[in-house]
Protein backbone atom coordinates (compact mmCIF):
# COMPACT_ATOMS: atom_id res chain seq x y z
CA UNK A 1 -7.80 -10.37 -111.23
CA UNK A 2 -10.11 -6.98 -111.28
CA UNK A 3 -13.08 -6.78 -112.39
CA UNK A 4 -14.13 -6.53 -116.23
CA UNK A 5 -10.78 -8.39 -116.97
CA UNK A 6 -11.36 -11.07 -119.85
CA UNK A 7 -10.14 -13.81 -119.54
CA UNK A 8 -9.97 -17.43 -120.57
CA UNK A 9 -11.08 -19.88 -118.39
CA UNK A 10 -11.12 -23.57 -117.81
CA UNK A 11 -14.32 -25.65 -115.42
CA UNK A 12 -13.18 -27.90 -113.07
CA UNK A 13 -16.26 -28.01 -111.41
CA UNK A 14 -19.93 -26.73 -110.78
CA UNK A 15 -21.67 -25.76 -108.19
CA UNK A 16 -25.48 -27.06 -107.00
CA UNK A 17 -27.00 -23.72 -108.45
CA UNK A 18 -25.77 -25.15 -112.11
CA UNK A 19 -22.59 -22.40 -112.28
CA UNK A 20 -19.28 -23.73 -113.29
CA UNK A 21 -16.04 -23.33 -111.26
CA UNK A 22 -12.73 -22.39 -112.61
CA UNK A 23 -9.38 -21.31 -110.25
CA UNK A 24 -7.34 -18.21 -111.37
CA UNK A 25 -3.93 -17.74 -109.14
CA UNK A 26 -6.01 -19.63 -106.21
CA UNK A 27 -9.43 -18.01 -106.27
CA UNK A 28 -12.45 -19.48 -107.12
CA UNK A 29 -14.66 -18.20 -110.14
CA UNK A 30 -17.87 -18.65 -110.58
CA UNK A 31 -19.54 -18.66 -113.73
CA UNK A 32 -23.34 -19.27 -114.09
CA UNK A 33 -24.38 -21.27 -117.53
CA UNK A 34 -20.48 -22.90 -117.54
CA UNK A 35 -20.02 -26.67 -117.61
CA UNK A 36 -17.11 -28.85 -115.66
CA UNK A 37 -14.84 -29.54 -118.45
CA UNK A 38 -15.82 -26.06 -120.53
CA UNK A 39 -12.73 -23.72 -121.63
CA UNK A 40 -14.30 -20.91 -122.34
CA UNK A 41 -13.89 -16.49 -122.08
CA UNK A 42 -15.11 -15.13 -119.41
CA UNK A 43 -15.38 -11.68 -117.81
CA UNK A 44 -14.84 -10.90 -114.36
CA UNK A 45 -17.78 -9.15 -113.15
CA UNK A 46 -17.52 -8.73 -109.22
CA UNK A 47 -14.37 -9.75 -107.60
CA UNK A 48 -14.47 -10.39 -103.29
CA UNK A 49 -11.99 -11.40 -100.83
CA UNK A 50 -11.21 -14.88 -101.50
CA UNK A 51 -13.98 -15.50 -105.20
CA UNK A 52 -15.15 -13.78 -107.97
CA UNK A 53 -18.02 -14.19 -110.61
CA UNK A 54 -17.67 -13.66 -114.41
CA UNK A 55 -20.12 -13.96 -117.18
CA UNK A 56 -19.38 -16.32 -120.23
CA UNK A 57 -18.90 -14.05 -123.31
CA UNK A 58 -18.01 -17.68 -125.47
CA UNK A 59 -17.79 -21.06 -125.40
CA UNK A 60 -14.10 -21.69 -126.88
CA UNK A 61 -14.01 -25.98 -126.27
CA UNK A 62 -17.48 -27.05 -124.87
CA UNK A 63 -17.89 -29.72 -122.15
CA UNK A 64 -18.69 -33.29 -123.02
CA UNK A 65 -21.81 -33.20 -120.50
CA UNK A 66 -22.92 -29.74 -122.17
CA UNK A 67 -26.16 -30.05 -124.30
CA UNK A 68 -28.59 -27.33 -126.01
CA UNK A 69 -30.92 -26.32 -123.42
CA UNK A 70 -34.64 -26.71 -124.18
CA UNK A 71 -36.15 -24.15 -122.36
CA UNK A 72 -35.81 -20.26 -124.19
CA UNK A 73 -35.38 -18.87 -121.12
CA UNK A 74 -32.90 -20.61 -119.42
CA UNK A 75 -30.93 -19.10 -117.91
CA UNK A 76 -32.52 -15.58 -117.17
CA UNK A 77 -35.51 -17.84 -115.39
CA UNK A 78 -34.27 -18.53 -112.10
CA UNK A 79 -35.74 -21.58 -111.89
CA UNK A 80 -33.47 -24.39 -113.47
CA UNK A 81 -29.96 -24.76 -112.91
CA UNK A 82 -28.88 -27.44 -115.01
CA UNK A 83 -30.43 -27.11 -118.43
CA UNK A 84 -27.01 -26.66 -119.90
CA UNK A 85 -25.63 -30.23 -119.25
CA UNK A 86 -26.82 -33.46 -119.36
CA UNK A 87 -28.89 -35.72 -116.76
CA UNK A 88 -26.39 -37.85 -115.73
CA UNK A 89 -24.19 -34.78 -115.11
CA UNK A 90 -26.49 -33.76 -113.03
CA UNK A 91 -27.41 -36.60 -110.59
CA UNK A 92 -23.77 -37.46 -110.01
CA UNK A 93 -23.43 -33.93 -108.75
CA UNK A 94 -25.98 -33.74 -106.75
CA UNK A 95 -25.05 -37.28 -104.89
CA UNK A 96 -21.49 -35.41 -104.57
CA UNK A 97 -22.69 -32.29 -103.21
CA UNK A 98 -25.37 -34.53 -100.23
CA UNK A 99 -22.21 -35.95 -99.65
CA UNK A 100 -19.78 -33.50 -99.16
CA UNK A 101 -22.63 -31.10 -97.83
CA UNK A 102 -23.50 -33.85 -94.66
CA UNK A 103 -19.33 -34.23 -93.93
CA UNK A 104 -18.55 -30.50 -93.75
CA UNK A 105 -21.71 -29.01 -91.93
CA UNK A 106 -22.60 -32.13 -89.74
CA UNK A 107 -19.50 -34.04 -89.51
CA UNK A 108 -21.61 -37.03 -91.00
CA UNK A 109 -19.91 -40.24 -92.40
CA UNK A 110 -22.60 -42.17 -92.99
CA UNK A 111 -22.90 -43.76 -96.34
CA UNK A 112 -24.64 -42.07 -98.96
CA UNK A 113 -26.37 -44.00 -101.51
CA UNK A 114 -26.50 -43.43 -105.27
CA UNK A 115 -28.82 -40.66 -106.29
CA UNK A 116 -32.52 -42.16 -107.42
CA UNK A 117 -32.57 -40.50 -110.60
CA UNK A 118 -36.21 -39.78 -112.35
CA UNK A 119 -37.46 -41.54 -115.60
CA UNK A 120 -37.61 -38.21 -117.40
CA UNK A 121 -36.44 -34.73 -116.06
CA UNK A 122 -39.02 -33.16 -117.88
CA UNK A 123 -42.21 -32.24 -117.94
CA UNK A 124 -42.48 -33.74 -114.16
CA UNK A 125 -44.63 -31.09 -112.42
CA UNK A 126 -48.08 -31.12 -110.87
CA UNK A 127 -48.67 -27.93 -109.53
CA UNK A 128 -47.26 -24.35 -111.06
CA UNK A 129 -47.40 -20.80 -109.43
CA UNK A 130 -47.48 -18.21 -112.56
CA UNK A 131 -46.58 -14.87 -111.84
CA UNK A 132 -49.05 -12.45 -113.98
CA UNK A 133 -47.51 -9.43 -115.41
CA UNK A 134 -47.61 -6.84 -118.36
CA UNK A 135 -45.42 -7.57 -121.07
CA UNK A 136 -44.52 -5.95 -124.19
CA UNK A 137 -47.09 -8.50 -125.95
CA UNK A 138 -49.68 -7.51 -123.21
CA UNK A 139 -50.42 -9.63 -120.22
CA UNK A 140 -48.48 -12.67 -119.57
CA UNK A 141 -47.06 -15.18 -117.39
CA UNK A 142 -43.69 -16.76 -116.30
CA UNK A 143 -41.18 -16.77 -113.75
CA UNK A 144 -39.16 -14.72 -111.50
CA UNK A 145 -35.52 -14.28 -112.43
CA UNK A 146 -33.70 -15.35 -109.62
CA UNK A 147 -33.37 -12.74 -106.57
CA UNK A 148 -35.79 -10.77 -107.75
CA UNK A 149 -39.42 -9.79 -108.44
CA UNK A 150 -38.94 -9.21 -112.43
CA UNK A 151 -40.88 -11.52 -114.26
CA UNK A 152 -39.10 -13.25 -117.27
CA UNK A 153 -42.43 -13.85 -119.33
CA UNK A 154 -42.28 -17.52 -121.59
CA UNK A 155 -44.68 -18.88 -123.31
CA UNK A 156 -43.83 -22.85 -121.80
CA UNK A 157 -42.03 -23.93 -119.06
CA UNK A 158 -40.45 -27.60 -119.96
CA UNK A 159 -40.84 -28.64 -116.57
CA UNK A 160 -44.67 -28.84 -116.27
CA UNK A 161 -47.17 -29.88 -118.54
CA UNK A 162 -48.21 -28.32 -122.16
CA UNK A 163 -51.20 -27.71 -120.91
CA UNK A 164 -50.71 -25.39 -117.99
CA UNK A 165 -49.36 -22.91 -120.66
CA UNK A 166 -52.31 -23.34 -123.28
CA UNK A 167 -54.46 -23.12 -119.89
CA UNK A 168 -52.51 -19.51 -118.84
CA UNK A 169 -52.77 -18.32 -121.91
CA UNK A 170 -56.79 -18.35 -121.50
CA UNK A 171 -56.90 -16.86 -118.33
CA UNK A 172 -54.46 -13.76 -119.61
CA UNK A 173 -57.24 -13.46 -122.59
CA UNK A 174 -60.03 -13.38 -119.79
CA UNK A 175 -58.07 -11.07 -117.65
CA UNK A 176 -57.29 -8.84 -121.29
CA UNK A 177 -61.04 -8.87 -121.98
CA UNK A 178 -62.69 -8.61 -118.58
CA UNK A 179 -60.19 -5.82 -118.47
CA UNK A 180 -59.18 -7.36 -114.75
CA UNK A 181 -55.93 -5.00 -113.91
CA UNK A 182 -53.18 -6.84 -113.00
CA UNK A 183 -51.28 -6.42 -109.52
CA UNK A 184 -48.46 -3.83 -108.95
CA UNK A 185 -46.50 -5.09 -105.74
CA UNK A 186 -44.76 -2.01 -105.53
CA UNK A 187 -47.81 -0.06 -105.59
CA UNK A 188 -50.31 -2.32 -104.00
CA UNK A 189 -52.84 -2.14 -106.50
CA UNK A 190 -54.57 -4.22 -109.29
CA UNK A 191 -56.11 -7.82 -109.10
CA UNK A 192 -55.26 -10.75 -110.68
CA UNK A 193 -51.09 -11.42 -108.85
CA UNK A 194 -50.91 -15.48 -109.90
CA UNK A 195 -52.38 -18.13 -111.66
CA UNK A 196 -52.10 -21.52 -109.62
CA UNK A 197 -52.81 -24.71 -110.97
CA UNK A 198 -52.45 -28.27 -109.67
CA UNK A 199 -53.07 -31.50 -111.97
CA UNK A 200 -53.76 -34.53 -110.57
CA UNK A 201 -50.90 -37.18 -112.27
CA UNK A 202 -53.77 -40.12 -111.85
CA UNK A 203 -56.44 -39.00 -113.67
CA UNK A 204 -55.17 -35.42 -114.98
CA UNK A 205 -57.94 -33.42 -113.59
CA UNK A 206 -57.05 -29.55 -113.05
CA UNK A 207 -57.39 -26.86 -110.09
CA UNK A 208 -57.35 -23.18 -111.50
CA UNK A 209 -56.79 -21.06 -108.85
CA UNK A 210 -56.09 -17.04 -109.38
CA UNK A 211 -54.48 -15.83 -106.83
CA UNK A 212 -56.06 -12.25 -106.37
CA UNK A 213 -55.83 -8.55 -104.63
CA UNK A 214 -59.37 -8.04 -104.02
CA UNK A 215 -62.72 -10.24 -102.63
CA UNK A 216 -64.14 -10.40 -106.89
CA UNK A 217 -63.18 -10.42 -110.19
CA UNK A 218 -65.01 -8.84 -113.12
CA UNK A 219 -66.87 -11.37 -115.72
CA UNK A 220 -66.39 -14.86 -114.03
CA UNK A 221 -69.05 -16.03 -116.40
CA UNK A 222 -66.30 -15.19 -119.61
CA UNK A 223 -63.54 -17.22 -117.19
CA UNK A 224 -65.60 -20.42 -116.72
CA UNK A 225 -66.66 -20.53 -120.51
CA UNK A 226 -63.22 -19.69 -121.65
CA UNK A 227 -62.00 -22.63 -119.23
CA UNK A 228 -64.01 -25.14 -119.52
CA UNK A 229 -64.93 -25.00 -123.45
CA UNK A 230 -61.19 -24.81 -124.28
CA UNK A 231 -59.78 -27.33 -121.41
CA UNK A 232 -62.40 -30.07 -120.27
CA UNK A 233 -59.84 -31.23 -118.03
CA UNK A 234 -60.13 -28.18 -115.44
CA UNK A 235 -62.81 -29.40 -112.79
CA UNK A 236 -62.65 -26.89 -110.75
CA UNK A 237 -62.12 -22.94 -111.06
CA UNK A 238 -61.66 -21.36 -107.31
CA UNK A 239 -60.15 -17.54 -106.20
CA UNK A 240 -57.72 -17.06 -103.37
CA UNK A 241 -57.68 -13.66 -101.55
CA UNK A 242 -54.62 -12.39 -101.10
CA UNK A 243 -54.74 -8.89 -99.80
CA UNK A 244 -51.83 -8.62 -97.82
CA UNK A 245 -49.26 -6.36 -99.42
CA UNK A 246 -46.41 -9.43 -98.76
CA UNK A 247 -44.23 -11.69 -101.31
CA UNK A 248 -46.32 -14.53 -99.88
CA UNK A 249 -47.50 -16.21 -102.66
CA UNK A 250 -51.20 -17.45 -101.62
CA UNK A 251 -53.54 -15.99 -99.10
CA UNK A 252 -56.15 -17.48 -96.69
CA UNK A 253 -59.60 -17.47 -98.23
CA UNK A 254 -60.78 -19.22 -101.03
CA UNK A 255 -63.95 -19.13 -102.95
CA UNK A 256 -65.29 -21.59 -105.80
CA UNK A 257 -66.50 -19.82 -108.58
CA UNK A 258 -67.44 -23.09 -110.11
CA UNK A 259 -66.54 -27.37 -110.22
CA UNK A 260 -64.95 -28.85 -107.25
CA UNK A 261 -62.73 -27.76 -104.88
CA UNK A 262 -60.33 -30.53 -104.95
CA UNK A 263 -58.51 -33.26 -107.04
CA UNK A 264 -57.55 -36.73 -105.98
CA UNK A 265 -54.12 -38.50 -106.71
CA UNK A 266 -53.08 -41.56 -105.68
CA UNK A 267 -49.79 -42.93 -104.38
CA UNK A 268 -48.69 -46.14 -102.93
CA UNK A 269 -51.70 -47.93 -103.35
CA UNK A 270 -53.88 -45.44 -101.67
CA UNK A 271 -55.85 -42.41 -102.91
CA UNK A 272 -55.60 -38.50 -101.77
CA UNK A 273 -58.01 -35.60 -102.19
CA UNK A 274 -56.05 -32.49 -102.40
CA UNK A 275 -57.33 -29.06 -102.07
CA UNK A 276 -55.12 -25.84 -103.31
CA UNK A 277 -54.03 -24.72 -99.87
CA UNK A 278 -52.30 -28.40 -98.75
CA UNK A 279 -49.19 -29.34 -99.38
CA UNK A 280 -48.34 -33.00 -101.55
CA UNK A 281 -45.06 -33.47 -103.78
CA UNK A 282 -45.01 -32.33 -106.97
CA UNK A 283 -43.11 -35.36 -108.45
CA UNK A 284 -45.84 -38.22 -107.89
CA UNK A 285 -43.35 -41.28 -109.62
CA UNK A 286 -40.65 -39.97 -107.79
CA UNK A 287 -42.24 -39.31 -104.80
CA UNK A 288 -43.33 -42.71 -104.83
CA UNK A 289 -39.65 -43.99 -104.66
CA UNK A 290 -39.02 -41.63 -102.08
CA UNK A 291 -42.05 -43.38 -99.39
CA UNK A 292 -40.75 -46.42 -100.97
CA UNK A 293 -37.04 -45.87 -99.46
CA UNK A 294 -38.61 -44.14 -96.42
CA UNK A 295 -40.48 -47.51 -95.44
CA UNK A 296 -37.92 -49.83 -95.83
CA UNK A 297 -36.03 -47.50 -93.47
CA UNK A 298 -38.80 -47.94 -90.58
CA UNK A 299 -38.55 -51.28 -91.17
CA UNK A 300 -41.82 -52.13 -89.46
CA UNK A 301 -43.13 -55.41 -88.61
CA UNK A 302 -46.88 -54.71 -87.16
CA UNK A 303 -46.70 -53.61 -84.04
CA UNK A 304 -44.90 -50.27 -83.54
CA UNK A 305 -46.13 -47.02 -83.00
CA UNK A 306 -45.46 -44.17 -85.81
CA UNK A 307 -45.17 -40.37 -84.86
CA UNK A 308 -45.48 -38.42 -87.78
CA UNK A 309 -43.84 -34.78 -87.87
CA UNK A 310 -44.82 -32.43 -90.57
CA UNK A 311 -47.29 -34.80 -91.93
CA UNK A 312 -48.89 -32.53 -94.49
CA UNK A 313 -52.14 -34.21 -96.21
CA UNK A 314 -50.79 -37.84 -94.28
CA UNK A 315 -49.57 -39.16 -96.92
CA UNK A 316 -46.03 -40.73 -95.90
CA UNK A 317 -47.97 -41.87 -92.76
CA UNK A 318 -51.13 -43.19 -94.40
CA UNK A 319 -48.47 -44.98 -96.34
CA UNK A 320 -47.33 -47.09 -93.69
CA UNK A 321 -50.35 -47.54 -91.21
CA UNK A 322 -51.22 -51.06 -93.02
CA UNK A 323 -47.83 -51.83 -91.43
CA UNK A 324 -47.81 -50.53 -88.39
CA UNK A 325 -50.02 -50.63 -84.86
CA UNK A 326 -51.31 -46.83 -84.84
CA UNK A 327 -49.91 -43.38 -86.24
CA UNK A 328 -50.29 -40.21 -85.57
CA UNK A 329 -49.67 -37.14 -87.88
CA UNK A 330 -48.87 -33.55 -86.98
CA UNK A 331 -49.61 -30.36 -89.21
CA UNK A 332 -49.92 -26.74 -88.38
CA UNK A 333 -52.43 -26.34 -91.39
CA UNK A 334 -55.76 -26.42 -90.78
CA UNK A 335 -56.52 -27.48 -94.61
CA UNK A 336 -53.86 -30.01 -94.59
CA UNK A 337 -55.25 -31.20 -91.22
CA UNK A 338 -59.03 -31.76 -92.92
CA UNK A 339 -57.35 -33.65 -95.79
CA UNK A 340 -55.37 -36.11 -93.93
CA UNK A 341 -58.54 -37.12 -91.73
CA UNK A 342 -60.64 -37.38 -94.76
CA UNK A 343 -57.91 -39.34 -97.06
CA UNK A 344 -57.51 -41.76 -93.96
CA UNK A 345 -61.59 -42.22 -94.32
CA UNK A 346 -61.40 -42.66 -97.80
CA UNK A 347 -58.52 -45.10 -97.42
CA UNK A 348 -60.33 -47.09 -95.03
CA UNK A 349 -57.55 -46.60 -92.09
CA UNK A 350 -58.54 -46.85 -88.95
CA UNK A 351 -55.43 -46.62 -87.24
CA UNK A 352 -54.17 -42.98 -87.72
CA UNK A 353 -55.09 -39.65 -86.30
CA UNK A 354 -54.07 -36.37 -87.21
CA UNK A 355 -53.22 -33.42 -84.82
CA UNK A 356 -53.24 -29.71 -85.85
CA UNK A 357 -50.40 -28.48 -83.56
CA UNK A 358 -47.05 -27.09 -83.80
CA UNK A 359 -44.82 -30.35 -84.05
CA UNK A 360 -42.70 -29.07 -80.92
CA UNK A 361 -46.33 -28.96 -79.25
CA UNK A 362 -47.06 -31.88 -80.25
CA UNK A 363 -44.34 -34.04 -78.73
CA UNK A 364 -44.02 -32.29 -75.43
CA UNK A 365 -47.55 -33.29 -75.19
CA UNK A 366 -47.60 -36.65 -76.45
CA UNK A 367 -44.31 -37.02 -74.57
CA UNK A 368 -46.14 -35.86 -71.14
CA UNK A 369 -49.06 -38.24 -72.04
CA UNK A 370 -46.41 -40.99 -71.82
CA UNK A 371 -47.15 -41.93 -75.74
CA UNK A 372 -43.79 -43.05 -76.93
CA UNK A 373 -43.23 -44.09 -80.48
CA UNK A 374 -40.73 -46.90 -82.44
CA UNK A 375 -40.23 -44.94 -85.16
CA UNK A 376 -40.94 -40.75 -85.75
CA UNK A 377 -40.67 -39.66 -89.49
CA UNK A 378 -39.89 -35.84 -89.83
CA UNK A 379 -40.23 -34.31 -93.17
CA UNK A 380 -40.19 -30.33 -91.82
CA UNK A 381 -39.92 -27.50 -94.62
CA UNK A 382 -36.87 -26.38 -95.67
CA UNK A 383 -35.64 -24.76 -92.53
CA UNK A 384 -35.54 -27.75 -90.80
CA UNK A 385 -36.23 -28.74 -87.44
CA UNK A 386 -36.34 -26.49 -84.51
CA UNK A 387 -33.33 -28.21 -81.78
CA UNK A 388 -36.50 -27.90 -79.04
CA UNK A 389 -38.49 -30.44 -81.47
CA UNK A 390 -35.60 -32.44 -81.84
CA UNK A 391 -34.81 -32.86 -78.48
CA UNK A 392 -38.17 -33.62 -77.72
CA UNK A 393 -38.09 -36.44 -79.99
CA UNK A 394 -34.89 -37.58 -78.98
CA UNK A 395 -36.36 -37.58 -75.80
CA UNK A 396 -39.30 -39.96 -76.40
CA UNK A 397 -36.34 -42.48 -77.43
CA UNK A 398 -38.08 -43.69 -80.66
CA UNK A 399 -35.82 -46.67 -82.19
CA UNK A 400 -35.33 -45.53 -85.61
CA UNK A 401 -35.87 -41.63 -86.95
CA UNK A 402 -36.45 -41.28 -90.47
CA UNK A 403 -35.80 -37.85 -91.83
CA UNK A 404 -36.99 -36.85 -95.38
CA UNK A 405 -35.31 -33.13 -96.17
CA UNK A 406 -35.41 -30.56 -98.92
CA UNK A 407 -32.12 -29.00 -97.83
CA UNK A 408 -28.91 -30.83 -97.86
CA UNK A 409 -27.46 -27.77 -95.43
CA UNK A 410 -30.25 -27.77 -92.47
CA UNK A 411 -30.37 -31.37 -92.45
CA UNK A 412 -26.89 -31.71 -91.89
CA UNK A 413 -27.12 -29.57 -88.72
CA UNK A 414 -30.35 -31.42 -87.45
CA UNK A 415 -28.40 -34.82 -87.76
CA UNK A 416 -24.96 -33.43 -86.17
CA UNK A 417 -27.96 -32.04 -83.25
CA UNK A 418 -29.18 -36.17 -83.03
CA UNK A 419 -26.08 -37.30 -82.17
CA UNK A 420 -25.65 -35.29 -79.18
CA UNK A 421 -28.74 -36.46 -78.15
CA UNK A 422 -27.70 -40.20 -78.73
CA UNK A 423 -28.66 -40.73 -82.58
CA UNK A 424 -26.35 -41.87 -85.32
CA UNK A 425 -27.06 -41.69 -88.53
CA UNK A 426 -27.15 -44.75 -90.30
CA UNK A 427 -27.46 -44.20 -94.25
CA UNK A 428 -28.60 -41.42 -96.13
CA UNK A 429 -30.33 -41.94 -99.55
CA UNK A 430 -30.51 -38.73 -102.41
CA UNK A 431 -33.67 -38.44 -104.37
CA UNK A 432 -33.71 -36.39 -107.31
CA UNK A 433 -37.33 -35.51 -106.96
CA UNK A 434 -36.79 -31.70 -108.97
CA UNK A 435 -34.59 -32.70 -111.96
CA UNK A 436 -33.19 -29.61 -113.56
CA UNK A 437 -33.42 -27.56 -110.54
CA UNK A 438 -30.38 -27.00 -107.59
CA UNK A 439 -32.71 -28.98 -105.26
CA UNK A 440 -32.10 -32.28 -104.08
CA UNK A 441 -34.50 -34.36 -101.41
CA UNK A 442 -32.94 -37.13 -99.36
CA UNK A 443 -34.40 -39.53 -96.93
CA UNK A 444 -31.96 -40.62 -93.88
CA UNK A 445 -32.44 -43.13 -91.69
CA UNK A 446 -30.93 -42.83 -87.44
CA UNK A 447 -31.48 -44.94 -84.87
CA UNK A 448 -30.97 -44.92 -81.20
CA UNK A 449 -27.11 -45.36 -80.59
CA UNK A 450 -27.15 -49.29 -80.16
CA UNK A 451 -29.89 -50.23 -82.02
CA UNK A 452 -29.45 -53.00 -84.25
């Protein structure tokens, strides 16, 4: 096989970023947009050592799972990675890959539930982060191809509301009229980089945020007209400054130009006020199912004691105090931090308390105060856990961990790192809670090696 060799190929398989996987003499091939059961022509575009990629040139017998993508960008976005097949397709590959992912990485054989599928895979998002750029049409927004910076400009994304497009479309026209230049990363110069907005899925209320390269922006007055004449459900209009020549996304500092700062959602019976810096779940229904499956796993009866790692805005926490005899959350944000303490006020619980602190801090502290909880939930970001925080928790010999991940990989390793430490994992359940996307969330329950 060299490269720019066509050839005709047939899927066997895919992997978890949504590219099918055919064998020549042996080798794996790779072929983004391809579907397990495809036979199609291919070329080979870069060959290595032991795989190669090639690009579909035609679809010769198409897939029984393969269906006509709705999105116009897919797949030059680098955002979805299964528009090309259908949903049940996808779930059943993501509950294989958890699977296979937790035995090869972590040597886990725990049993792995079926994947909690969503009620719709579109349409599902709460919060969006539009990149603002200069297209041939003039200014626009969209997303990032994938490893890059280049901005593949749409019109809609299919994965969040209709009305986060209708609502970037104004702000481009404000930033086109106000004449606010648009930021060059490469150069460092311009304004107006992103266009955040978060909807609240209980009462629909909307945060605009622009994230921007400067402490102003010309002709607010023409933003807040254009906003909230053409979309009465924005409530608030705020800047973040983002001055920083980085690939962050947000900055620091925000200002209100007008409305509130923050919108409230509610989950599990209780109600959240979220501001644009803290973290919550884009999914809300799913998310739900999630805390749901998270709970039962605790499996609390009144009178234990909850350490809460990562807690965010408190809400997997808040979720359970009614349950339990006191929690506390940790969070290194000071936002998130602020939020928690004031959604526990507004909840009426009395029993939680919320620590801004590294969560490695945090339990070498609490464990040298002698506080020692039943159950610790840990729901760190994508990287994981840190082994020191692990141990540490280990150490404090909770009963049951439950560990909610975003990444099949890292929480393979922090599981194989429990059970040196005297943890088995007990059951692991998938949650699709980004349908269309290669990520896949899963809760896991481990106890304390004898625990029953």
């Amino acid at each position: 096989m060299i490269k720019n060799e066509i050839a005709e190929l047939n899927i066997i398989g895919m992997s978890l970023q949504g590219a099918g996987i055919a064998r020549v003499d042996g080798m794996a091939v790779f072929v983004p947009g391809a579907a397990t059961g495809d036979r199609i022509r291919a070329v080979i575009v870069k060959v290595k050592s032991n795989h190669a990629f090639a690009r579909c040139l035609e679809v010769l017998s198409p897939s029984a799972q393969r269906i006509t993508p709705v999105c116009g960008v897919f797949p030059q976005c680098g955002g979805c990675a299964f528009q090309h097949v259908d949903y049940a397709c996808e779930l059943a590959l993501k509950e294989s890959e958890v699977r296979e992912t937790l035995r090869r990485i972590g040597g886990i054989g725990a049993p792995v539930m079926p994947m909690v599928g969503a009620s719709s895979p579109l349409r599902y998002r709460n919060k969006a982060m539009l990149p603002v750029g200069q297209s041939q049409n003039g200014i626009g927004t969209g997303y990032f191809a994938a490893h890059s910076h280049r901005i593949i400009f749409t019109d809609d994304c299919p994965l969040q509301p209709v009305l986060f497009s209708e609502i970037a479309q104004t702000v481009c026209g404000w930033a086109q009229e106000s004449g606010c230049p648009i930021y060059d990363e490469t150069a460092h110069t311009g304004c107006l980089r992103h266009i955040y907005l978060r909807q609240s899925f209980f009462n629909g209320d909307i945060l605009v945020t622009l994230v921007v390269n400067a402490k102003q922006v010309p002709r607010t007055d023409l933003l807040i007209k254009a906003l909230c004449t053409q979309h009465p459900a924005v409530k608030g209009i705020l800047l973040n400054h983002h001055e920083k020549q980085s690939n962050a996304v947000l900055g620091e500092g925000l200002t209100c130009l007008w409305g509130t700062t923050r919108v409230h959602e509610e989950l599990c019976g209780l109600r959240f006020q979220l501001s644009p810096l803290s973290f919550f779940q884009i999914h809300p229904p799913q998310a739900e199912k999630l805390y749901t499956i998270a709970a039962q796993y605790a499996n609390l009866g009144g009178g234990e004691r909850i350490l809460d790692l990562y807690c965010g805005t408190g809400t997997i926490g808040l979720s359970m105090a009614k349950e339990a005899k006191e929690v506390i959350g940790v969070e290194v944000v000071p936002s998130a931090i602020a939020d928690a303490n004031e959604n526990a006020r507004q909840n009426g619980i009395v029993n939680a308390r919320f620590l801004r602190m590294d969560a490695a801090d945090a339990a070498k502290q609490l464990f040298a105060e002698q506080w020692h909880p039943d159950v610790v939930l840990l729901d760190p970001p994508r990287k994981g856990c840190s082994a020191a925080t692990l141990e540490v928790v280990a150490g404090m010999r909770p009963a049951r961990i439950v560990y909610i991940s975003c990444d099949p990989a890292t929480l393979a390793r922090d599981l194989a790192l429990l059970a040196e430490w005297g943890y088995q994992t007990q059951e692991v359940t998938p949650v699709d809670m980004f349908p269309r996307t290669a990520h896949v969330e899963c809760c896991a329950l481990v106890a304390a090696m004898g625990w029953r």
